[in-house]
N, C-alpha and C. Protein backbone atom coordinates (compact mmCIF):
# COMPACT_ATOMS: atom_id res chain seq x y z
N UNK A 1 282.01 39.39 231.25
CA UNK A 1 280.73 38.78 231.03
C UNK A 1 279.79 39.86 230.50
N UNK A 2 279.26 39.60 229.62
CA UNK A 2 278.16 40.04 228.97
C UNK A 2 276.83 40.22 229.66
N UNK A 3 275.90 40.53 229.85
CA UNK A 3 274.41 41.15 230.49
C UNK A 3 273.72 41.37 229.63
N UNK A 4 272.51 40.51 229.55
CA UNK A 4 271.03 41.51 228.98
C UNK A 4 270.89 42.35 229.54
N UNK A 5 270.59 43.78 229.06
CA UNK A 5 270.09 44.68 230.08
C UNK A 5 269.16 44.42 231.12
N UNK A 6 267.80 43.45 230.78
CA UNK A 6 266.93 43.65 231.97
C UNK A 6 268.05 42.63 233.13
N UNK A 7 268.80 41.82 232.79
CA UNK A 7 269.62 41.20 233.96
C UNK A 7 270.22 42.18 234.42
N UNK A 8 271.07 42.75 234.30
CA UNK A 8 271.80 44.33 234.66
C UNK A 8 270.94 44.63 235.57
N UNK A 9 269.67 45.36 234.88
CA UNK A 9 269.21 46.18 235.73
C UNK A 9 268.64 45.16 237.22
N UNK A 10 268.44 44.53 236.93
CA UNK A 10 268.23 43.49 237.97
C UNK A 10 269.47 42.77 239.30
N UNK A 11 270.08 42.89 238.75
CA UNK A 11 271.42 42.61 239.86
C UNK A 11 271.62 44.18 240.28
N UNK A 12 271.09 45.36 239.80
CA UNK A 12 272.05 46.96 240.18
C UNK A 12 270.61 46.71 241.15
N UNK A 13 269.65 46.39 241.17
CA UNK A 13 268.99 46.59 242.57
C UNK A 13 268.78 45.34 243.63
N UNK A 14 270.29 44.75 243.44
CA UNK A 14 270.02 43.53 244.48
C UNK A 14 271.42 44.68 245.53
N UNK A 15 270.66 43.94 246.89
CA UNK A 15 271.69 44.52 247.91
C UNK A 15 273.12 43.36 247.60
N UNK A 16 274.07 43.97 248.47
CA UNK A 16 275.74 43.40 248.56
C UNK A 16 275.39 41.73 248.64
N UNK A 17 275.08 41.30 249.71
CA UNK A 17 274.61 40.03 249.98
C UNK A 17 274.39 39.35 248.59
N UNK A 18 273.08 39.76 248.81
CA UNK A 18 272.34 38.95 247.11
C UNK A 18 272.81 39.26 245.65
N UNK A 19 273.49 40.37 245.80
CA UNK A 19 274.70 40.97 244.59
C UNK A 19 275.39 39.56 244.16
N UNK A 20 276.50 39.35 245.79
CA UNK A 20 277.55 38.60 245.70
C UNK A 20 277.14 37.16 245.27
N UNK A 21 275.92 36.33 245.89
CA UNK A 21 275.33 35.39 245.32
C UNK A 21 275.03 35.30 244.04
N UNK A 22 274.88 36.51 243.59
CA UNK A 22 273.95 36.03 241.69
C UNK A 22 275.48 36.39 241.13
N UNK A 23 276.44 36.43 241.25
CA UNK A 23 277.36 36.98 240.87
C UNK A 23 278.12 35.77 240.81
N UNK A 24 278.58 35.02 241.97
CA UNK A 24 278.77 33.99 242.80
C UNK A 24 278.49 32.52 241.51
N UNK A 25 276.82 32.47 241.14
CA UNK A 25 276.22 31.86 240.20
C UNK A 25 276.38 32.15 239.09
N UNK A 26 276.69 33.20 238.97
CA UNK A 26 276.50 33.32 237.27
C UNK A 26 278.29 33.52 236.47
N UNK A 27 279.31 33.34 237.70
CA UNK A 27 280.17 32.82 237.38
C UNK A 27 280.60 31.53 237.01
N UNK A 28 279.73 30.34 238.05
CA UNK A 28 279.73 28.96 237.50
C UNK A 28 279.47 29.18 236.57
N UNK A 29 278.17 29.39 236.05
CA UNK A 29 277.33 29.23 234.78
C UNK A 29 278.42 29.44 233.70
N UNK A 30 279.15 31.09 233.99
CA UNK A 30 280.24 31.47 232.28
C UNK A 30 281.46 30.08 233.06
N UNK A 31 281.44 29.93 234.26
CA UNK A 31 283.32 28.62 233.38
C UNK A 31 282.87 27.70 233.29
N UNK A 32 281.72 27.22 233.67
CA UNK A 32 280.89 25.05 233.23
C UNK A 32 279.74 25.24 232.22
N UNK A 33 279.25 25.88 232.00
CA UNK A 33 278.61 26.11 230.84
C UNK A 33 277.34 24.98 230.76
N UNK A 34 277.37 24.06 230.27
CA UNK A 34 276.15 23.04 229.89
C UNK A 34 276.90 21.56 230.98
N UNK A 35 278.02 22.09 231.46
CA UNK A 35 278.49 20.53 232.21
C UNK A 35 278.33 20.78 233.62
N UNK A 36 278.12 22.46 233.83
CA UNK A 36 277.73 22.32 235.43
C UNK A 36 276.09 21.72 235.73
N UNK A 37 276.72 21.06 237.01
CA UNK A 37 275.93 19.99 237.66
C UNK A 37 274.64 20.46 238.47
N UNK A 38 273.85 19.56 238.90
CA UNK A 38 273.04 19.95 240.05
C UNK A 38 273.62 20.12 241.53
N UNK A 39 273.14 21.25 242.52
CA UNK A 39 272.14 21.71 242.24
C UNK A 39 271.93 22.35 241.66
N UNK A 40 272.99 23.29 240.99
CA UNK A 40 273.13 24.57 241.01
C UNK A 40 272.10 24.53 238.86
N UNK A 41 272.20 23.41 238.08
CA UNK A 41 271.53 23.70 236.91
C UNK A 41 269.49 23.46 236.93
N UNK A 42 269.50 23.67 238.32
CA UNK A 42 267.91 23.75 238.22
C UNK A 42 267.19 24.65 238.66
């Protein structure tokens, strides 16, 4: 997966926890793309 930098720099100062969550999300996001559902597209 690809990163804007300011996203980068933004996940390198989330702790483990909140790491694993945006990580967690932004994996749905790259495999469903425009077909993943709510809640998670709002």
């Amino acid at each position: 997966m690809e990163l804007e930098p300011e996203v980068a720099r933004w996940l390198d100062g989330l702790d483990d926890q909140w790491w694993g969550q945006a990580v967690f999300h932004l994996d749905l996001l790259e495999d469903r793309g425009v077909l993943l559902g709510e809640p998670y597209n709002r």
